[in-house]
N, C-alpha and C. Protein backbone atom coordinates (compact mmCIF):
# COMPACT_ATOMS: atom_id res chain seq x y z
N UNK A 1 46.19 -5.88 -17.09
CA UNK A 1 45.27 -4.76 -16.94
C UNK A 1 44.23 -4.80 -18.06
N UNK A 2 43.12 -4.65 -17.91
CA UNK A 2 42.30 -5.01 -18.84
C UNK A 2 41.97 -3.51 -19.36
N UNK A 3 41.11 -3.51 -20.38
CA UNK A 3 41.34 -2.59 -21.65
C UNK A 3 39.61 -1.54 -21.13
N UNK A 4 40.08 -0.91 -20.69
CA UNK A 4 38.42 0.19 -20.29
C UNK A 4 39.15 1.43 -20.17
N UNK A 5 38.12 2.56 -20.58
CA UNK A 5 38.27 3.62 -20.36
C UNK A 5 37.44 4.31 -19.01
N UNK A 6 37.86 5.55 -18.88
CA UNK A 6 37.06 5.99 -17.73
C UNK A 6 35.82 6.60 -17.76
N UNK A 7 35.27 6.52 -19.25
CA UNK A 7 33.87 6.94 -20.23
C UNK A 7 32.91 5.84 -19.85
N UNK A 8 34.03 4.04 -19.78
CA UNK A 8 32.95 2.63 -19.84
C UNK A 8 32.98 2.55 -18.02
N UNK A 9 33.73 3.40 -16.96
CA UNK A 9 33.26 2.98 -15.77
C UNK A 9 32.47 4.18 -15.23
N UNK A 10 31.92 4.98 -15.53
CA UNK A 10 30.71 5.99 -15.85
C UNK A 10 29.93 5.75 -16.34
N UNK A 11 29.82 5.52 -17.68
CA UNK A 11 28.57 4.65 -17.79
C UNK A 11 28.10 3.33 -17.09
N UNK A 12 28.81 2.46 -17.05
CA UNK A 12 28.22 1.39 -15.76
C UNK A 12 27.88 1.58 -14.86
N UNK A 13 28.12 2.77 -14.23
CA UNK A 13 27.81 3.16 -12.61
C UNK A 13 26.37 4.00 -12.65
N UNK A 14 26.52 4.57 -13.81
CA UNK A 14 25.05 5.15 -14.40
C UNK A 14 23.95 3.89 -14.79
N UNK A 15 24.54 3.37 -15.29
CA UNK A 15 23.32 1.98 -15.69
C UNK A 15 23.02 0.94 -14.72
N UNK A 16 24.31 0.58 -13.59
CA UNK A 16 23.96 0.16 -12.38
C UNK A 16 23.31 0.68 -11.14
N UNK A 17 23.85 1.92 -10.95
CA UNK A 17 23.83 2.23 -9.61
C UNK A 17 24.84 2.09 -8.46
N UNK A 18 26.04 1.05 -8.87
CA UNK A 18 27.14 0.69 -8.28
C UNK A 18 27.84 1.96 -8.23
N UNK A 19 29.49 1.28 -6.71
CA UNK A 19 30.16 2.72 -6.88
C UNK A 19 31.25 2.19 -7.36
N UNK A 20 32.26 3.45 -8.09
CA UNK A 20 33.00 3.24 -8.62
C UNK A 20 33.74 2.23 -8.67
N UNK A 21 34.54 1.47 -7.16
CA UNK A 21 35.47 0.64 -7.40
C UNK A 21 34.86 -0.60 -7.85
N UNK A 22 33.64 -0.81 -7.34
CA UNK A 22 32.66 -2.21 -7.65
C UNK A 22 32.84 -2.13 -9.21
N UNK A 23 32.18 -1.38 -9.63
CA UNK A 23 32.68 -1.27 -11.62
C UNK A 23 34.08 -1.16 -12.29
N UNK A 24 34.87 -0.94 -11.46
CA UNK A 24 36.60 -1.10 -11.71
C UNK A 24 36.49 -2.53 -11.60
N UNK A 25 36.36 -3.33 -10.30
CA UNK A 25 36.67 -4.29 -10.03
C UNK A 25 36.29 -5.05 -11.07
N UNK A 26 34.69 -4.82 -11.61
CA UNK A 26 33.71 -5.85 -11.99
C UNK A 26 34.81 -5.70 -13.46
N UNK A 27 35.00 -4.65 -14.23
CA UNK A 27 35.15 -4.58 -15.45
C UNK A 27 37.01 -4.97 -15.38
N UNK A 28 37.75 -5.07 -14.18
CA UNK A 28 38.92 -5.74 -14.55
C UNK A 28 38.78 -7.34 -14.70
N UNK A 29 37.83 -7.57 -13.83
CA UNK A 29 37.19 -9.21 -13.65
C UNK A 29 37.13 -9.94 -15.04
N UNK A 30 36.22 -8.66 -15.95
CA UNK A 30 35.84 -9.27 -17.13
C UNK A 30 36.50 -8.61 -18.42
N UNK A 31 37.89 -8.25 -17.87
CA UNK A 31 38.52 -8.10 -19.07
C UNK A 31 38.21 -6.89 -20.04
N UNK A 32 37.40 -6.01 -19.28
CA UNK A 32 36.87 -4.92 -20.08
C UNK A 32 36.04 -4.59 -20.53
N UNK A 33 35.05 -6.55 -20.88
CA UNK A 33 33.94 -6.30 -21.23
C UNK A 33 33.01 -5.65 -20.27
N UNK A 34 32.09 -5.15 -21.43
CA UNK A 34 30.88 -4.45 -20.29
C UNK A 34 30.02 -5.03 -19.86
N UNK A 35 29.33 -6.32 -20.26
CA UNK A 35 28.25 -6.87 -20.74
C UNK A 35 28.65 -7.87 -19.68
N UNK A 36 29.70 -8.35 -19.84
CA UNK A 36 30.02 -9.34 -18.54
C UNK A 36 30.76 -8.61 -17.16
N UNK A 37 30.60 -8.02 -17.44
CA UNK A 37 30.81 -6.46 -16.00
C UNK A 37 29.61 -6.54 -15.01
N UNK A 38 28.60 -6.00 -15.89
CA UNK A 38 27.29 -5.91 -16.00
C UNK A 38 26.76 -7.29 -14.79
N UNK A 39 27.02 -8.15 -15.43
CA UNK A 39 26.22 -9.75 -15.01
C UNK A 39 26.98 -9.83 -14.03
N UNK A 40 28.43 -9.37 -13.81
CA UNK A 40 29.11 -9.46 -12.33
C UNK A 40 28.41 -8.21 -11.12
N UNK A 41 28.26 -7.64 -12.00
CA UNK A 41 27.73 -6.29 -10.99
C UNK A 41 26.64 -7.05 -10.42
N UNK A 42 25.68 -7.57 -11.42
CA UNK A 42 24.32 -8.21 -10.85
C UNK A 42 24.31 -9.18 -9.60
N UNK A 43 25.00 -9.79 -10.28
CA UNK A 43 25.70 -11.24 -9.17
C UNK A 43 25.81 -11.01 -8.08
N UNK A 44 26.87 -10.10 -7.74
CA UNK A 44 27.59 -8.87 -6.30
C UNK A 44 26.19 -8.57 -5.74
N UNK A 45 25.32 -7.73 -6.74
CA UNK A 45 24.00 -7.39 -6.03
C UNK A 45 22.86 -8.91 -5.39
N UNK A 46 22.79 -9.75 -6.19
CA UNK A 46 22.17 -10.52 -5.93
C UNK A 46 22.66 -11.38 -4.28
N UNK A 47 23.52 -11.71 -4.10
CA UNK A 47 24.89 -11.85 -3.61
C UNK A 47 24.46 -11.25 -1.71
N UNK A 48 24.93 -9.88 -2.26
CA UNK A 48 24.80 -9.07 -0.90
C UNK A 48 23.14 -9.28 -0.44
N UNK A 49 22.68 -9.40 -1.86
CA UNK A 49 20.84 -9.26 -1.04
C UNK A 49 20.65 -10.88 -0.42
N UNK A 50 20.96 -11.58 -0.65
CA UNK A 50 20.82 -13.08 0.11
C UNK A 50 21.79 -13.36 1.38
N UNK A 51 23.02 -12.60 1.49
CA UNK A 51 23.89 -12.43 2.80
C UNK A 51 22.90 -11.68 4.15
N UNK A 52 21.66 -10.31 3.44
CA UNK A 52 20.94 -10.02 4.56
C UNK A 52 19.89 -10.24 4.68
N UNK A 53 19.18 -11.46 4.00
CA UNK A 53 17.95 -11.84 3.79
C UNK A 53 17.52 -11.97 5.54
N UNK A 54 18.12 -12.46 6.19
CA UNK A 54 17.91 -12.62 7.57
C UNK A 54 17.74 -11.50 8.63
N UNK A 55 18.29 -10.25 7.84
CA UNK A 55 18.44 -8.67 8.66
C UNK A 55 17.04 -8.21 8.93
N UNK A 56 16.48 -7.61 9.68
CA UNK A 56 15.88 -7.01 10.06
C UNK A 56 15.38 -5.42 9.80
N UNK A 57 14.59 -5.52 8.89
CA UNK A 57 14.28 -4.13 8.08
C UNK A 57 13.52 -3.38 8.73
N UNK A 58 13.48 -2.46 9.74
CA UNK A 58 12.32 -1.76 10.49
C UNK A 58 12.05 -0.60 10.47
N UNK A 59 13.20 -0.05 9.63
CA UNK A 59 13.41 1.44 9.15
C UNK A 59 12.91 2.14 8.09
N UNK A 60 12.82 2.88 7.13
CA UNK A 60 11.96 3.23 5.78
C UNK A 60 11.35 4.47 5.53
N UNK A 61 11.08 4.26 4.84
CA UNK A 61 9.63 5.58 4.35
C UNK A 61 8.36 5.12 3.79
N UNK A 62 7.58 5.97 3.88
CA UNK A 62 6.04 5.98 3.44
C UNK A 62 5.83 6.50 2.27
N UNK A 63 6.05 6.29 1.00
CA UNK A 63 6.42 7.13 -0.41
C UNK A 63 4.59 7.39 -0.69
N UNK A 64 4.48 8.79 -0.45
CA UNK A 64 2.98 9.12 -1.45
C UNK A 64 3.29 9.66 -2.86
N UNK A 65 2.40 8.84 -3.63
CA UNK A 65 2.33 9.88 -4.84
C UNK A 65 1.39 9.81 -5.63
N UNK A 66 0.37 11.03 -5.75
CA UNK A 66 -0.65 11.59 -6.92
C UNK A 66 -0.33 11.65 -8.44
N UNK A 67 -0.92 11.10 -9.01
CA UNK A 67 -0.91 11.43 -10.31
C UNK A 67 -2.30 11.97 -10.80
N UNK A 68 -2.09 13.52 -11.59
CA UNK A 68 -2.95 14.60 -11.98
C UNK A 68 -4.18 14.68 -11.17
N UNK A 69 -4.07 14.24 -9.97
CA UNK A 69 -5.07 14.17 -8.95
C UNK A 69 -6.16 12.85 -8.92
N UNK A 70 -5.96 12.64 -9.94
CA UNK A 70 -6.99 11.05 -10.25
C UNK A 70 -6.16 9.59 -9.99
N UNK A 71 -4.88 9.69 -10.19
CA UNK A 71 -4.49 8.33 -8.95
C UNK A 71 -3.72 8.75 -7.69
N UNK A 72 -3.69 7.95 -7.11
CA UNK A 72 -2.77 8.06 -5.95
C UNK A 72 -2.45 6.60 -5.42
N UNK A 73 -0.97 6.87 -4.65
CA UNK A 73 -0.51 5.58 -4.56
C UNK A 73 0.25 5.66 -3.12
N UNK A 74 0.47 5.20 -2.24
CA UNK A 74 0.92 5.06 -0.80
C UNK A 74 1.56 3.63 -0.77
N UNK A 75 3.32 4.04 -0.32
CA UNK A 75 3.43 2.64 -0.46
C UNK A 75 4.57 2.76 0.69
N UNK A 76 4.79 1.57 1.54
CA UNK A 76 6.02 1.19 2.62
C UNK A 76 6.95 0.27 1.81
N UNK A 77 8.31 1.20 2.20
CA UNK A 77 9.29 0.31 1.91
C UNK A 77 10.19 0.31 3.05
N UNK A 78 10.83 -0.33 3.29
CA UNK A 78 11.76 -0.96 4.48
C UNK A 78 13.06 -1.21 4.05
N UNK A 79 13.93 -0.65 5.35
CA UNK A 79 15.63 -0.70 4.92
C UNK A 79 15.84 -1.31 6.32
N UNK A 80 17.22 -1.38 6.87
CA UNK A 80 17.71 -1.85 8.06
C UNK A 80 18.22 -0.38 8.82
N UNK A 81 18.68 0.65 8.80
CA UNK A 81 18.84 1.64 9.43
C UNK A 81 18.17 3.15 8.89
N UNK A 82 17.86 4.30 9.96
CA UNK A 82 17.19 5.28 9.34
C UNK A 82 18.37 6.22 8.30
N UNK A 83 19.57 5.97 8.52
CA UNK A 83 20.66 6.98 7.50
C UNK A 83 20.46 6.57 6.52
N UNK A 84 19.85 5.19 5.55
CA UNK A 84 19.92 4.71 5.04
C UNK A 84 18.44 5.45 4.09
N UNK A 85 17.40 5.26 5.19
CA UNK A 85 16.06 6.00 4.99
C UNK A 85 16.43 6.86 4.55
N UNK A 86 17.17 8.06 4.65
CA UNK A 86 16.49 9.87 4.73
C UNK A 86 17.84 9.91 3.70
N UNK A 87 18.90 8.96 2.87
CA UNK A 87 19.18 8.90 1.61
C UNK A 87 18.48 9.65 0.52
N UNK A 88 19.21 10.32 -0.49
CA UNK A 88 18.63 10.82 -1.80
C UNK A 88 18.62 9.02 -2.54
N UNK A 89 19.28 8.15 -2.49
CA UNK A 89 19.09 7.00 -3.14
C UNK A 89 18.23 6.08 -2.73
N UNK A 90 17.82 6.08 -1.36
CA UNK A 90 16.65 5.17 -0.75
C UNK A 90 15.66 6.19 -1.16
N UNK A 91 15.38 7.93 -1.24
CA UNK A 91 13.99 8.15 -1.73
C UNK A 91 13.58 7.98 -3.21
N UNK A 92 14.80 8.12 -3.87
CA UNK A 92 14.47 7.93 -5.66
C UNK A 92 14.21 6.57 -6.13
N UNK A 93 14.17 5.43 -4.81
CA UNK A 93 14.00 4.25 -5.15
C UNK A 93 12.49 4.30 -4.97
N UNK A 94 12.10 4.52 -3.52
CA UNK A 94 10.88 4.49 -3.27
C UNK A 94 9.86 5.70 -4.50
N UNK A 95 10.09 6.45 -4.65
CA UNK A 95 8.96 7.24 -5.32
C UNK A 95 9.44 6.62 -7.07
N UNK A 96 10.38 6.32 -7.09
CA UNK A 96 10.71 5.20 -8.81
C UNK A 96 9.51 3.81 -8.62
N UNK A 97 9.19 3.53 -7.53
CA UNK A 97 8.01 2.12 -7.03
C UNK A 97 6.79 2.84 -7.14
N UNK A 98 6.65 4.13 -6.57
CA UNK A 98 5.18 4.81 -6.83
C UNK A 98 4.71 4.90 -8.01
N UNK A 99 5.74 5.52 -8.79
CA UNK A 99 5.84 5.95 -9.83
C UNK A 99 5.12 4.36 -10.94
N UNK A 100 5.88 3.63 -10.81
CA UNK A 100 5.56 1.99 -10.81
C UNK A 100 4.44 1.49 -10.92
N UNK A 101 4.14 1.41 -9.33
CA UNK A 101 2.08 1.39 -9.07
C UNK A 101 1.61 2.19 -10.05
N UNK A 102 1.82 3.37 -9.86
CA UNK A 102 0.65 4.21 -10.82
C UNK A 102 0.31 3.95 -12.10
N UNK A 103 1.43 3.80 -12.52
CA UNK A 103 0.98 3.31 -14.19
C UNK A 103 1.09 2.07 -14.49
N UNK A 104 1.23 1.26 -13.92
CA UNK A 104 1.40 -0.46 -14.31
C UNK A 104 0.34 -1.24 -12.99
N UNK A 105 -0.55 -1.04 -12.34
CA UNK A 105 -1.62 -1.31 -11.76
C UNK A 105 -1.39 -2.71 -11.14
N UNK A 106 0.18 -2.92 -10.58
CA UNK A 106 -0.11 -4.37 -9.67
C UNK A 106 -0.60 -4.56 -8.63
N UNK A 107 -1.46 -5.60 -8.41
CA UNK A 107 -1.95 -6.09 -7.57
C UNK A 107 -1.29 -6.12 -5.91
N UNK A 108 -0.15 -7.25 -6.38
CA UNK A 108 0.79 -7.36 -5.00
C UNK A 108 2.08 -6.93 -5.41
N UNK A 109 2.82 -6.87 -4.38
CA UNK A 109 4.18 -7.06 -4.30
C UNK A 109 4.73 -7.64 -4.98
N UNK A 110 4.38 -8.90 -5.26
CA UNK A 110 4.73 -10.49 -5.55
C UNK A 110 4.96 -9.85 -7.94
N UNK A 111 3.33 -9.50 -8.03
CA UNK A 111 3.29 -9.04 -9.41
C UNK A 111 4.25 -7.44 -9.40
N UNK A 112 4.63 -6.64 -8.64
CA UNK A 112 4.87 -5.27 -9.09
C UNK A 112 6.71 -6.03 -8.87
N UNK A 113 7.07 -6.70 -8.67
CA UNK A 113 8.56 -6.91 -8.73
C UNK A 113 8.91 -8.03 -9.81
N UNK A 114 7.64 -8.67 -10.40
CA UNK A 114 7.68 -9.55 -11.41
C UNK A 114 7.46 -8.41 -13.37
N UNK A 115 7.56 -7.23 -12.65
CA UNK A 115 6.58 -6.19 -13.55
C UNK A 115 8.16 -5.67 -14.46
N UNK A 116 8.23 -5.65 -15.74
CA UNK A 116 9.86 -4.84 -16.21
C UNK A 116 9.49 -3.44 -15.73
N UNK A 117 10.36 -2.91 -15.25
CA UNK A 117 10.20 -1.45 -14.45
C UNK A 117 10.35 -0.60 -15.99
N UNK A 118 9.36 0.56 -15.42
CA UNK A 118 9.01 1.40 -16.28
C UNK A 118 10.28 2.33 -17.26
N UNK A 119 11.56 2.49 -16.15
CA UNK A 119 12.15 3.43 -16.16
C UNK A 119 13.61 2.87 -17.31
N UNK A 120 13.53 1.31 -17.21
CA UNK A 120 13.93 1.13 -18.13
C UNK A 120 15.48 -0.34 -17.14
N UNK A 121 15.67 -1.21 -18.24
CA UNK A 121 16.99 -1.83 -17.02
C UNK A 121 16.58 -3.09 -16.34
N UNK A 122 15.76 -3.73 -17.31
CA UNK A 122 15.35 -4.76 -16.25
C UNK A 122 13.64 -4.74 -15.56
N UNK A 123 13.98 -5.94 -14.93
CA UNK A 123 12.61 -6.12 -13.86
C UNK A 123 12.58 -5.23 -12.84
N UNK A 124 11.29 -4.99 -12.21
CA UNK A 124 11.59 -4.14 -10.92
C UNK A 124 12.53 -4.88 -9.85
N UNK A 125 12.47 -6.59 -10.02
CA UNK A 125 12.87 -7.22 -8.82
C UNK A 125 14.28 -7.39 -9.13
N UNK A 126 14.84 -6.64 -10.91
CA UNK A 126 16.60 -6.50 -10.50
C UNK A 126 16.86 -5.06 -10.19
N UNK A 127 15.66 -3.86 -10.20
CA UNK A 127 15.92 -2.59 -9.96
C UNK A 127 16.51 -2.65 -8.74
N UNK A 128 15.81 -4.07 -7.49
CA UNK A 128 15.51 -3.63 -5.90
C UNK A 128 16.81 -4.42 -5.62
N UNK A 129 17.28 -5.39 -6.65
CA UNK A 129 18.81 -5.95 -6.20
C UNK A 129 19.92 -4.97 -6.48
N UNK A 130 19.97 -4.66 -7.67
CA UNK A 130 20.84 -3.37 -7.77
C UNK A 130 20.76 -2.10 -6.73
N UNK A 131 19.78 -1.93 -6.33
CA UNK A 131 19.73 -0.75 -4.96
C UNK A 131 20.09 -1.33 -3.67
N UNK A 132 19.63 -2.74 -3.15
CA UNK A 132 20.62 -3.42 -2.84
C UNK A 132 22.03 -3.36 -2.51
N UNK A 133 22.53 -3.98 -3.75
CA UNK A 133 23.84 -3.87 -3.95
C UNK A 133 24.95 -2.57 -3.61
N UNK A 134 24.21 -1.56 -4.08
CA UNK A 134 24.42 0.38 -3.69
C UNK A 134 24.36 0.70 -2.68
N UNK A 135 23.64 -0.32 -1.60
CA UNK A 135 23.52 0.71 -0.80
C UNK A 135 23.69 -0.44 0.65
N UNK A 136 23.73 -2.11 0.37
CA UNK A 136 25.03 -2.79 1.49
C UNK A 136 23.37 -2.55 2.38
N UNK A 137 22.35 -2.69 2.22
CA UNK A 137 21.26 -2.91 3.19
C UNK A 137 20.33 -3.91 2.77
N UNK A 138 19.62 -5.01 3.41
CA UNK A 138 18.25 -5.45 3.22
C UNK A 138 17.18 -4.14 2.99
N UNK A 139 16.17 -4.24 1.69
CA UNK A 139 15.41 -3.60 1.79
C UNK A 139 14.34 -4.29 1.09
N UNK A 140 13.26 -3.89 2.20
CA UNK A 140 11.80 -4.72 1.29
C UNK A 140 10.76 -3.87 1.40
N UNK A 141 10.27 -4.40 -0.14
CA UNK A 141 8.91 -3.60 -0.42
C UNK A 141 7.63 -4.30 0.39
N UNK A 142 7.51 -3.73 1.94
CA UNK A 142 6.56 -3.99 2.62
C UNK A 142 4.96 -4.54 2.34
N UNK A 143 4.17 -3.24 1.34
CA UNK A 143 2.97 -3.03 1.15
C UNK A 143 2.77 -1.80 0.63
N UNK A 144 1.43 -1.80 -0.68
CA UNK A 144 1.40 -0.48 -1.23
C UNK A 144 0.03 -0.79 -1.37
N UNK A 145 -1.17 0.92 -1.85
CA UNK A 145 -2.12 0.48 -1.97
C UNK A 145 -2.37 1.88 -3.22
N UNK A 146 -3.34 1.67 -4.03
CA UNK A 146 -3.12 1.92 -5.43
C UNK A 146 -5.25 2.85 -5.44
N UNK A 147 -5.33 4.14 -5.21
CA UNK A 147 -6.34 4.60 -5.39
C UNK A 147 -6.20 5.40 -7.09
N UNK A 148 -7.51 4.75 -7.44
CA UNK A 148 -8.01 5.71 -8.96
C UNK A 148 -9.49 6.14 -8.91
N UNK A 149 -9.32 7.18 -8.82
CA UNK A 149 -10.84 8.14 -9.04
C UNK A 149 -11.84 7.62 -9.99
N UNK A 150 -13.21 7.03 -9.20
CA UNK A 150 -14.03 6.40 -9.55
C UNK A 150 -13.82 4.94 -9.87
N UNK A 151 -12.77 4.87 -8.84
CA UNK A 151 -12.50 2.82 -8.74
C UNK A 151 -13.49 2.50 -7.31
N UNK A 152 -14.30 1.49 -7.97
CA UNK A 152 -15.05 0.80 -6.59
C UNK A 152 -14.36 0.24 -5.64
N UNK A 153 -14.54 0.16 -4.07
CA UNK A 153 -13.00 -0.46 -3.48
C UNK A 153 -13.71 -1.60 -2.79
């Protein structure tokens, strides 16, 4: 039995996003450590996201969001079913990406998942494996488009 308390599988599930037994599992795997918990959790996520690379994402939301009225940002993201959509964890993902656009100004897709996410934990493109991983769906960041008051278009 490896050596963790129930303080270190709370915090992992807070810093992942994983559910509980995934962070039991991960942290008996590694003996307790966290750090190699962690890189198993990732793995699992990385893992499940290449098992549905082939799935069919047609489901989603349309995340708007203003900032102090001078930006605004509209962006599609895509899951494989709508229960999955109308989630408190599929919307805090999507408006955590708005949130994203607005203040870090990427171009594409390609740059806003190459971007370290604002919120802290990595790249955006291990934020979208770890949500991933949580939530056992293909999900892709479709297309977003990025308005600032008095930008030429």
């Amino acid at each position: 039995m490896a050596n963790y308390t129930t303080a270190d599988i709370t915090e992992l599930r807070e810093q992942t996003g994983m559910g509980i037994m995934d962070v039991k599992k991960a942290l008996d795997e590694a003996d307790g450590n966290k750090g190699k918990a962690i890189t198993l959790l990732q793995e699992r996520g990385a893992h499940i996201m290449a098992k549905k690379a082939d799935r069919e994402a047609a489901e989603g939301v349309v995340e708007a969001y203003v900032h102090g009225g001078k930006i605004g940002v509209l962006l599609e993201v895509n899951c494989e079913t709508d229960f999955v959509a109308r989630g408190e964890d599929f919307k805090t993902f999507a408006h955590d990406l708005a949130l994203q656009i607005s203040s870090m100004c990427p171009a594409t897709v390609e740059e806003l998942l190459e971007q370290d996410f604002i919120k802290g934990g990595g790249s955006v493109a291990q934020y979208l494996t770890n949500v991933t991983g949580k939530l056992g769906e293909r999900i892709v960041i479709k297309r977003f488009v990025r308005y600032q008051l008095g930008e030429a278009i």
